[in-house]
C-alpha atoms as a PDB file:
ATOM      1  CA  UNK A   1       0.000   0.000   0.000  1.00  0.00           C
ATOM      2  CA  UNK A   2       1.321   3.329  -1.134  1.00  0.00           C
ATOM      3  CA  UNK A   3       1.714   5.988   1.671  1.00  0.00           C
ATOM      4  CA  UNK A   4       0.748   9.383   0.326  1.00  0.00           C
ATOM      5  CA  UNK A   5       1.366  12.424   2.084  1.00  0.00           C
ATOM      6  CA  UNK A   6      -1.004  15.888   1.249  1.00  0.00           C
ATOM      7  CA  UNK A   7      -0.101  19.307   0.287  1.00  0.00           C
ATOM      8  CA  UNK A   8      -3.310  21.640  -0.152  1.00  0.00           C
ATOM      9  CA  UNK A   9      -2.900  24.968  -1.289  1.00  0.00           C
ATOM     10  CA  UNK A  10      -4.209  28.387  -0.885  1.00  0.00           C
ATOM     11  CA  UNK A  11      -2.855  31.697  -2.179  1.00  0.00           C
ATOM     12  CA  UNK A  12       0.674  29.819  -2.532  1.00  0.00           C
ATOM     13  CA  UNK A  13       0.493  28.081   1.127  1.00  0.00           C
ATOM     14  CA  UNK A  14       0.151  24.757   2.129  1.00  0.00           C
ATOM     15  CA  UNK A  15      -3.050  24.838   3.848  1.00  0.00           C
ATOM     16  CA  UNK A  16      -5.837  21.987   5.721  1.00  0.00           C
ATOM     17  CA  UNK A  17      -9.752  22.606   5.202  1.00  0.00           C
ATOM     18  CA  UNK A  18     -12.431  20.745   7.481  1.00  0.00           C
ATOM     19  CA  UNK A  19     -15.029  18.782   5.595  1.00  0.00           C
ATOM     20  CA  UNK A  20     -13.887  20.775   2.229  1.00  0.00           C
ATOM     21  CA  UNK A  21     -14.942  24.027   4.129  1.00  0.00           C
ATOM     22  CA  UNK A  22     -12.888  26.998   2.932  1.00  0.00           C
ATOM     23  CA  UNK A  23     -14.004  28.799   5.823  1.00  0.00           C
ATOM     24  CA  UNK A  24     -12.554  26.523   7.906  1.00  0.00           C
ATOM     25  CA  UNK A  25      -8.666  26.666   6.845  1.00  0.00           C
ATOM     26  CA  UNK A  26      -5.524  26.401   8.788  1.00  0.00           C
ATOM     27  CA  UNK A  27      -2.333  27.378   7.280  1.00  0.00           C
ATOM     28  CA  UNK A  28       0.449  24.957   8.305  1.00  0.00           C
ATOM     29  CA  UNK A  29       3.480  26.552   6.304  1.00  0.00           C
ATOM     30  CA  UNK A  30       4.201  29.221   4.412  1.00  0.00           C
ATOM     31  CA  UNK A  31       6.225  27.427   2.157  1.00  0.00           C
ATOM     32  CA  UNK A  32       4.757  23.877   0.666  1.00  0.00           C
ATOM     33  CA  UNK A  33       8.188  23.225  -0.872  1.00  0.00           C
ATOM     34  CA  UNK A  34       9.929  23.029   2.327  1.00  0.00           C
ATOM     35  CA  UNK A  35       7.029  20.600   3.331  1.00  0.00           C
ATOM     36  CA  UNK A  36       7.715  18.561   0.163  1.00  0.00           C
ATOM     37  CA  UNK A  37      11.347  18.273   1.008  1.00  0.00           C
ATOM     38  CA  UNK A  38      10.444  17.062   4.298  1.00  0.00           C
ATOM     39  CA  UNK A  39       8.075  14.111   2.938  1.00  0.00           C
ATOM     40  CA  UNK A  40      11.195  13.099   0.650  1.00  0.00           C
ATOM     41  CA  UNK A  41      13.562  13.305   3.100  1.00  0.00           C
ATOM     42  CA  UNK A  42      11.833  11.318   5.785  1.00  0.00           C
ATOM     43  CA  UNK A  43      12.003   8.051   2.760  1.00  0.00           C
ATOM     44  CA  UNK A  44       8.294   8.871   1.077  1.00  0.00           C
ATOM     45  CA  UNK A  45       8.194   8.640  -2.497  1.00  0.00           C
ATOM     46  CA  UNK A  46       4.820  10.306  -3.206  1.00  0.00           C
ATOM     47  CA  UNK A  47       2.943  13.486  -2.841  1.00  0.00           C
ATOM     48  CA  UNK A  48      -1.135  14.636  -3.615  1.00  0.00           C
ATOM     49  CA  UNK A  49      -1.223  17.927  -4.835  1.00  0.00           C
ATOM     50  CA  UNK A  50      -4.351  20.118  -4.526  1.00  0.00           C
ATOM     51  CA  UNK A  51      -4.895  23.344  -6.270  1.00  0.00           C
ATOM     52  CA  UNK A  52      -7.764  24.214  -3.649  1.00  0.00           C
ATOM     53  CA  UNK A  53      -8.169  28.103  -5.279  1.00  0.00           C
ATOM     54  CA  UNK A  54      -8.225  26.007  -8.805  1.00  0.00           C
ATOM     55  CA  UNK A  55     -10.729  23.845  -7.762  1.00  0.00           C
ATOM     56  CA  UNK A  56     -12.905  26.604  -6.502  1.00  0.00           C
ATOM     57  CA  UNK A  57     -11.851  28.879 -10.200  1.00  0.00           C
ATOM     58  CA  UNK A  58     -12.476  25.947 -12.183  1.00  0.00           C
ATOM     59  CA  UNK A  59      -9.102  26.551 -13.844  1.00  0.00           C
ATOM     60  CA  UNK A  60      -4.972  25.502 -12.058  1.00  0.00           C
ATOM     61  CA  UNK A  61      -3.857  28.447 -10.203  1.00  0.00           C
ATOM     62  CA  UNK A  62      -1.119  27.794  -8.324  1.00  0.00           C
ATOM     63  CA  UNK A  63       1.558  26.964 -11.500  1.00  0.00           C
ATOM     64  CA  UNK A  64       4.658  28.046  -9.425  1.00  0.00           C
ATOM     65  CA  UNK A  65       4.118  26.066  -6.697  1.00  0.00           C
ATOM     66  CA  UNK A  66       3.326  22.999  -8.578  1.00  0.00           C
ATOM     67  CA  UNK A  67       6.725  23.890 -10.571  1.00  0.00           C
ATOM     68  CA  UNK A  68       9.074  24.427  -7.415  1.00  0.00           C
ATOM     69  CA  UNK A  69       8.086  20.989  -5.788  1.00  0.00           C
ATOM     70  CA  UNK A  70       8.769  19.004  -9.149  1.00  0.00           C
ATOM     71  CA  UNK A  71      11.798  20.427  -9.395  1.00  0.00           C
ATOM     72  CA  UNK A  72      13.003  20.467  -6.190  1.00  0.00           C
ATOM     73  CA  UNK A  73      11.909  16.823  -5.096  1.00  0.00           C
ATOM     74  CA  UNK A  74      11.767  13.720  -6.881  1.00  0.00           C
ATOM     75  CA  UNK A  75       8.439  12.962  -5.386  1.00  0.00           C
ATOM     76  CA  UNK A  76       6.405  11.421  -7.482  1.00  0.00           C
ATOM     77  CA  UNK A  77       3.595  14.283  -7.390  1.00  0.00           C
ATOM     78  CA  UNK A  78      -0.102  13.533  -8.250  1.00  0.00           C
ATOM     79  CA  UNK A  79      -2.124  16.896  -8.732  1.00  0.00           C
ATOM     80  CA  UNK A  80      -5.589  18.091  -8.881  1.00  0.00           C
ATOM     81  CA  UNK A  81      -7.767  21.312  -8.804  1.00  0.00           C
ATOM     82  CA  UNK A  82      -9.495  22.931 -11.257  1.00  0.00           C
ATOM     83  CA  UNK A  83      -7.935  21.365 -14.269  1.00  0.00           C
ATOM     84  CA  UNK A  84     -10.200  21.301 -17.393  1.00  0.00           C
ATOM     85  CA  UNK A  85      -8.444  21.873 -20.678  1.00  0.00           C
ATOM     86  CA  UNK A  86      -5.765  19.849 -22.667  1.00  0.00           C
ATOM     87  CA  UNK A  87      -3.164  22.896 -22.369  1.00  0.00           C
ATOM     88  CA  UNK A  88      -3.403  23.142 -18.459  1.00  0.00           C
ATOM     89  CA  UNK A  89      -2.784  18.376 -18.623  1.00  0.00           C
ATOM     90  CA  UNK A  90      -0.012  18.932 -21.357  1.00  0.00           C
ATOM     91  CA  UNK A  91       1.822  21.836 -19.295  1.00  0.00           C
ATOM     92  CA  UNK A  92       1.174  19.823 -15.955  1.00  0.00           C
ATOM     93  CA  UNK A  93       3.229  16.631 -17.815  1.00  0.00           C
ATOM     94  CA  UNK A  94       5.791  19.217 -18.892  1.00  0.00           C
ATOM     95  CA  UNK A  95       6.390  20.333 -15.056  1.00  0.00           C
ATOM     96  CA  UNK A  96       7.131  16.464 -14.398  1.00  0.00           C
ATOM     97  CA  UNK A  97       3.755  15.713 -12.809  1.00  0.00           C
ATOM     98  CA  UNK A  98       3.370  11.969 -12.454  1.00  0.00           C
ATOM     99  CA  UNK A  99      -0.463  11.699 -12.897  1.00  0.00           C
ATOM    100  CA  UNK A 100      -3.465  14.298 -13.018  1.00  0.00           C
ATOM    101  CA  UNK A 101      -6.689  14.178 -10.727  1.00  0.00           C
ATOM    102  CA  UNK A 102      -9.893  14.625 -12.810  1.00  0.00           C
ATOM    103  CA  UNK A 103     -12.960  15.352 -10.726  1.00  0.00           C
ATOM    104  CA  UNK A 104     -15.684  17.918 -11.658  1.00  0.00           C
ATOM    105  CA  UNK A 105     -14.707  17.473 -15.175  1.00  0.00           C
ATOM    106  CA  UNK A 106     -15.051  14.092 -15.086  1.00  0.00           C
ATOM    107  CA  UNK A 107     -18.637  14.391 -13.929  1.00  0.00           C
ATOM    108  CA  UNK A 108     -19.498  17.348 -16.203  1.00  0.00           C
ATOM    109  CA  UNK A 109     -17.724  16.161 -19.444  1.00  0.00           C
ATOM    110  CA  UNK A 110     -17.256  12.762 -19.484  1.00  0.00           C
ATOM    111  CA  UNK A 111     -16.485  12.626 -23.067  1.00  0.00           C
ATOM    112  CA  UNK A 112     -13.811  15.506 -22.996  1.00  0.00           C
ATOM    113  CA  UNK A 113     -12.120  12.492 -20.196  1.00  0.00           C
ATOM    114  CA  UNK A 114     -12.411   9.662 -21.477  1.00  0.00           C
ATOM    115  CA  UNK A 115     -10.425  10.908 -24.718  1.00  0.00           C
ATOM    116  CA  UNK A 116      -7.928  12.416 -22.196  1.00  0.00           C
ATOM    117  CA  UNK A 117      -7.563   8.859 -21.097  1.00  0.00           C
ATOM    118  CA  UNK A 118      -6.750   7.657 -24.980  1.00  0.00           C
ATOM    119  CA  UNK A 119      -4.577  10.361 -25.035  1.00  0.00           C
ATOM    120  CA  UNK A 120      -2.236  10.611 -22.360  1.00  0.00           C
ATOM    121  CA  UNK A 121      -2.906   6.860 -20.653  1.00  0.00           C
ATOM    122  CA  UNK A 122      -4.592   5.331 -18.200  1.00  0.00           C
ATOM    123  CA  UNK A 123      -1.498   5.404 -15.768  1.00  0.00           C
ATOM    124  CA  UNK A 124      -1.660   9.240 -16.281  1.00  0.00           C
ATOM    125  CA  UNK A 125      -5.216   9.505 -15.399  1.00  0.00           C
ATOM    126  CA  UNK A 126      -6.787   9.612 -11.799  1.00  0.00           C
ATOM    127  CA  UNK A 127     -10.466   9.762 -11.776  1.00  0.00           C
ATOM    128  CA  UNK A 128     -10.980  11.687  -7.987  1.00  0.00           C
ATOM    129  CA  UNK A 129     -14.322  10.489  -6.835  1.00  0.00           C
ATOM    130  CA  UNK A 130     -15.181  13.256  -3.510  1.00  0.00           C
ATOM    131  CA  UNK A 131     -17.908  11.347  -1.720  1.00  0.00           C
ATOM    132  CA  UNK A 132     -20.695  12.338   0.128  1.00  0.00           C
ATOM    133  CA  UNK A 133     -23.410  10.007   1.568  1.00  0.00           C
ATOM    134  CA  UNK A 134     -22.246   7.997  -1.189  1.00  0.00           C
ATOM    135  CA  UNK A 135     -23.022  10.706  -4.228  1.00  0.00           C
ATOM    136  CA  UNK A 136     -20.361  12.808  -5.637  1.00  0.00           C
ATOM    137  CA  UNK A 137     -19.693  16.448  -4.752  1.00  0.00           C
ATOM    138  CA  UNK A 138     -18.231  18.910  -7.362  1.00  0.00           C
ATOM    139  CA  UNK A 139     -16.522  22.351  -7.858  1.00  0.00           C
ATOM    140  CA  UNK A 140     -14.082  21.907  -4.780  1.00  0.00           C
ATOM    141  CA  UNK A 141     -16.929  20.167  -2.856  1.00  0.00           C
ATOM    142  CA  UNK A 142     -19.106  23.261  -3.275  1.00  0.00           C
ATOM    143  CA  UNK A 143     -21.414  21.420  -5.076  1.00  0.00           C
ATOM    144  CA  UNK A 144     -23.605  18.310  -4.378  1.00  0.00           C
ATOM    145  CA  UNK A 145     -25.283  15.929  -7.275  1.00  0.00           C
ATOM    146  CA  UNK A 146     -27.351  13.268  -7.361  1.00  0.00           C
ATOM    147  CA  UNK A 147     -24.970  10.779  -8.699  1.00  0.00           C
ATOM    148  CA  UNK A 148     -24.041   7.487  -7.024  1.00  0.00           C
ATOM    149  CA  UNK A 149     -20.230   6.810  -6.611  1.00  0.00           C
ATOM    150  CA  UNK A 150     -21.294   2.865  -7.674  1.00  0.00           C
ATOM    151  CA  UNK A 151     -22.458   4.353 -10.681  1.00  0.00           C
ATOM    152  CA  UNK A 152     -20.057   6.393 -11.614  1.00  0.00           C
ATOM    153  CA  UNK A 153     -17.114   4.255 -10.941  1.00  0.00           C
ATOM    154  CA  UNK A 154     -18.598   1.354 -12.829  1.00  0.00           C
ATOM    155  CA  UNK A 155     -19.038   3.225 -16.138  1.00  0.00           C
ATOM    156  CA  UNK A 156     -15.213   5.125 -16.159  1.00  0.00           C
ATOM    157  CA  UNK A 157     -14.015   1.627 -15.113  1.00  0.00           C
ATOM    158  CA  UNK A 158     -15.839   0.237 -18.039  1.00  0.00           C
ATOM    159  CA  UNK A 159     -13.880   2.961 -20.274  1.00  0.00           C
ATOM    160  CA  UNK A 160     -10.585   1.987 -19.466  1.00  0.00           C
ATOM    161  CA  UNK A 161     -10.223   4.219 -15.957  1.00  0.00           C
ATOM    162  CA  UNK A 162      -7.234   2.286 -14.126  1.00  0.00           C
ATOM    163  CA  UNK A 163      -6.831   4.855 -11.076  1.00  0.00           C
ATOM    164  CA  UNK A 164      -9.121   6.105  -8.394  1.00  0.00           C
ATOM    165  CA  UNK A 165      -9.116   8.556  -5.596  1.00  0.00           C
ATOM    166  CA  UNK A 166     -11.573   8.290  -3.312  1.00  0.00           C
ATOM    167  CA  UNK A 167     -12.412  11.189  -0.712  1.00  0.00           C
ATOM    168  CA  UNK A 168     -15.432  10.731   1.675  1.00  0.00           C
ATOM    169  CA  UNK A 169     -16.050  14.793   2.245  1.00  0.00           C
ATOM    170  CA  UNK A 170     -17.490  14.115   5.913  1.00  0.00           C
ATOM    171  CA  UNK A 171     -14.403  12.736   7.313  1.00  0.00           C
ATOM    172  CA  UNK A 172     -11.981  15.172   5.647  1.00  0.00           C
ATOM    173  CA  UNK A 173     -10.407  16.543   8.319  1.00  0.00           C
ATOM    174  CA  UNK A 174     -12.129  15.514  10.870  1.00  0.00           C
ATOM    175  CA  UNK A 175      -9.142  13.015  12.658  1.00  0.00           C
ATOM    176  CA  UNK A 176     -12.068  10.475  13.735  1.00  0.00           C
ATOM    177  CA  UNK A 177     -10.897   7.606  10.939  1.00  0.00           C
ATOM    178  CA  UNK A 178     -11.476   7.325   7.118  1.00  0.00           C
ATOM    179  CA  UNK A 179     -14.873   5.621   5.686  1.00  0.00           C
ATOM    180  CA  UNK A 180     -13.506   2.305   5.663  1.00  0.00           C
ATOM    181  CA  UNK A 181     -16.989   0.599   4.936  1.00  0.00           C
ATOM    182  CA  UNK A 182     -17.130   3.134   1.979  1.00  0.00           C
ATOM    183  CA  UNK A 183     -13.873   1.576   0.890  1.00  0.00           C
ATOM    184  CA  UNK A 184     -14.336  -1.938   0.901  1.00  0.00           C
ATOM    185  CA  UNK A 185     -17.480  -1.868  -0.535  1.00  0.00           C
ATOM    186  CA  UNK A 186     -15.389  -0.468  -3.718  1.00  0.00           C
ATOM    187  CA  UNK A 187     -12.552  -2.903  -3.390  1.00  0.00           C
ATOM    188  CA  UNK A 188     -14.780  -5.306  -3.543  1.00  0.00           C
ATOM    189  CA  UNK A 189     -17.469  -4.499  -5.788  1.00  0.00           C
ATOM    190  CA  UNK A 190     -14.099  -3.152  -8.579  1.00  0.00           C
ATOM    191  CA  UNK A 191     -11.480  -6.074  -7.206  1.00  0.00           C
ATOM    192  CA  UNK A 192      -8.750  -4.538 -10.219  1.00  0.00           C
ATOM    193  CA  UNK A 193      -9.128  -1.024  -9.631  1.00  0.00           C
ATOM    194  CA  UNK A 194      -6.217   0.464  -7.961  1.00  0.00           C
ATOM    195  CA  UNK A 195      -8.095   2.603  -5.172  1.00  0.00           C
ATOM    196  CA  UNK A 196      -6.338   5.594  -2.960  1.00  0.00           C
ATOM    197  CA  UNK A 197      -8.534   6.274  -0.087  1.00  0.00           C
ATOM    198  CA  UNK A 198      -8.847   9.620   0.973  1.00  0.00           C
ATOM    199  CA  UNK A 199     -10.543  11.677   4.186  1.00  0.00           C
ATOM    200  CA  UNK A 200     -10.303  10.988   8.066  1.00  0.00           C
ATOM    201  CA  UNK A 201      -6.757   9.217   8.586  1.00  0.00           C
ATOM    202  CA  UNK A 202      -5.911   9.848  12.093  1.00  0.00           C
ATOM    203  CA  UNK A 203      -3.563   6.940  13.118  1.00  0.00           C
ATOM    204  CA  UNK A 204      -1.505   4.525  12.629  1.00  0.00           C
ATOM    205  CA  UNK A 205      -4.323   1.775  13.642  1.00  0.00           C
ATOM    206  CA  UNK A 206      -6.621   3.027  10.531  1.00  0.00           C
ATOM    207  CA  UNK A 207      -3.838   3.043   7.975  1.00  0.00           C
ATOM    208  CA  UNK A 208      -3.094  -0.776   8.958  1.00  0.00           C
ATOM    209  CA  UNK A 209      -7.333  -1.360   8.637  1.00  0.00           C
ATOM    210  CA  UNK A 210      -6.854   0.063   5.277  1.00  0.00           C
ATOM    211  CA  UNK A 211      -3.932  -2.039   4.091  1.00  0.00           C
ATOM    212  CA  UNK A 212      -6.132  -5.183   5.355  1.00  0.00           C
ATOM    213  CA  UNK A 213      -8.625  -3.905   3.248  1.00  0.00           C
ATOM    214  CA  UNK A 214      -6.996  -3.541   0.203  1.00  0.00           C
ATOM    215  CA  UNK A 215      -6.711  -0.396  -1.082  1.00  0.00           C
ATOM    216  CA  UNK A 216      -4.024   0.453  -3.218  1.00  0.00           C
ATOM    217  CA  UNK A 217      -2.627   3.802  -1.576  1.00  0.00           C
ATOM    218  CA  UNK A 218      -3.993   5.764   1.111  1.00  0.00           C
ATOM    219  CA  UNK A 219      -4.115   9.883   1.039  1.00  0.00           C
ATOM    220  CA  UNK A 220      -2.371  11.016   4.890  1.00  0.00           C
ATOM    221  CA  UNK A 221      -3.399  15.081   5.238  1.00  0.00           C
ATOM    222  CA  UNK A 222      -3.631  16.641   8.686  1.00  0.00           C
ATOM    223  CA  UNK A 223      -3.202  13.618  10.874  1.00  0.00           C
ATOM    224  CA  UNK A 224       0.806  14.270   9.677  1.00  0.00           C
ATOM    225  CA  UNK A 225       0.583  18.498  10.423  1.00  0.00           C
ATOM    226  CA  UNK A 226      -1.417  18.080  13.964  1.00  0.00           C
ATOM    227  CA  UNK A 227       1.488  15.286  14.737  1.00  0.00           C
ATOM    228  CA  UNK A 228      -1.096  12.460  14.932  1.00  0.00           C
ATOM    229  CA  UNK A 229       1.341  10.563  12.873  1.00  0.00           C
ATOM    230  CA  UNK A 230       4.664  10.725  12.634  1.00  0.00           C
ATOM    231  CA  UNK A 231       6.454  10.654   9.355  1.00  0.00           C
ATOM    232  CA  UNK A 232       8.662   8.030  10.430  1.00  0.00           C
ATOM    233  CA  UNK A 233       5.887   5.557  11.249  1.00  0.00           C
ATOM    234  CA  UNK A 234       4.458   6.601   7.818  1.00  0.00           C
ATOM    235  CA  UNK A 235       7.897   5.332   6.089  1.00  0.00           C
ATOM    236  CA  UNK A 236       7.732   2.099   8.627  1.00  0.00           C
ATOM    237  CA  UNK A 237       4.362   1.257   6.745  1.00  0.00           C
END
């Protein structure tokens, strides 16, 4: 199981929201590259990304950050936020990204995705499902609709989608432990997707239930900045 740390940024800081409310934000550091550095140098090998203004605009915002932590690490970075043409993909795979998150496009203009997918390849493709009460939530998780998460994963994994994020909005941030039921319930209705689990990490204990589970990577956010978890148990893992 892949251990993935989280940056979230605001206004060029690396930043935690509660539940996906921007009203409710704590700025950890000034400087996400420094943060990135630390990830690396405690042994981790891979880093989620968010663009949280972008995924409130509806278009990537934060370019210079996502530049100075691909080229100062050798993280493997995932990103997401906002992202909904083929310049802002292309110029993301440029700046060494490893793979791009696709969420309120992917809901909005499925088509537009799914030839992203032909395009670039399904390793380079994340399909970010944000969850709640098992329907998906858009436009930064301003937005609620009536579609199921079932649903929707089944047809993208019918069209070739290889990668899935997960996020269950009403643990986000909370530090009371991720949706695990949420989570097997996908494992084992889709037994080949490769599923990162995302929303409510708080220990140690929950990343081990999640490894028994069997997802494929697990998202670690604020249980790391409040010192829940310690980056060398993370490693350990």
């Amino acid at each position: 199981m892949r251990i993935i740390p989280a940056i979230d940024i605001i206004d060029g800081k690396c930043v935690r929201l509660t539940q996906g409310d921007y009203a409710q934000k704590k700025i950890y550091n000034e400087n996400p590259v420094d943060v990135a550095r630390q990830f690396e140098d405690a042994g981790l090998s891979h880093l989620h990304v968010v663009d949280l203004d972008g995924a409130k605009a509806g278009k990537v915002i934060n370019w210079k950050v996502v530049e100075s932590i691909t080229t100062n690490t050798n993280l493997k970075v995932d990103f997401g936020g906002g992202i909904k043409t083929d310049e802002e993909i292309e110029k993301l795979f440029q700046l060494k990204v490893s793979q791009v998150n696709l969420g309120s496009i992917a809901v909005r203009e499925r088509l537009r995705v799914l030839d992203w997918l032909k395009q670039f390849g399904a390793d380079k493709i994340i399909l970010s499902a944000d969850v709640k009460e098992e329907t998906i939530a858009i436009s930064g998780w301003q937005e609620n609709s009536s579609i199921s998460i079932m649903n929707f994963l089944k047809e993208y994994l019918q069209d070739g989608i290889e990668h899935v994020t997960c996020t269950d909005i009403s643990t986000d941030g909370m530090l009371t432990g991720p949706n695990v039921e949420l989570y097997k319930k996908i494992v084992l209705s889709f037994p080949h997707v490769n599923l990162v689990a995302s929303g409510g990490v708080s220990s140690v204990e929950d990343l081990k239930e999640l490894k028994r589970i069997g997802v494929d990577g697990v998202i670690v956010g604020k249980a790391i900045y409040e010192g829940r978890i310690e980056l060398k148990d993370l490693v350990k893992l």
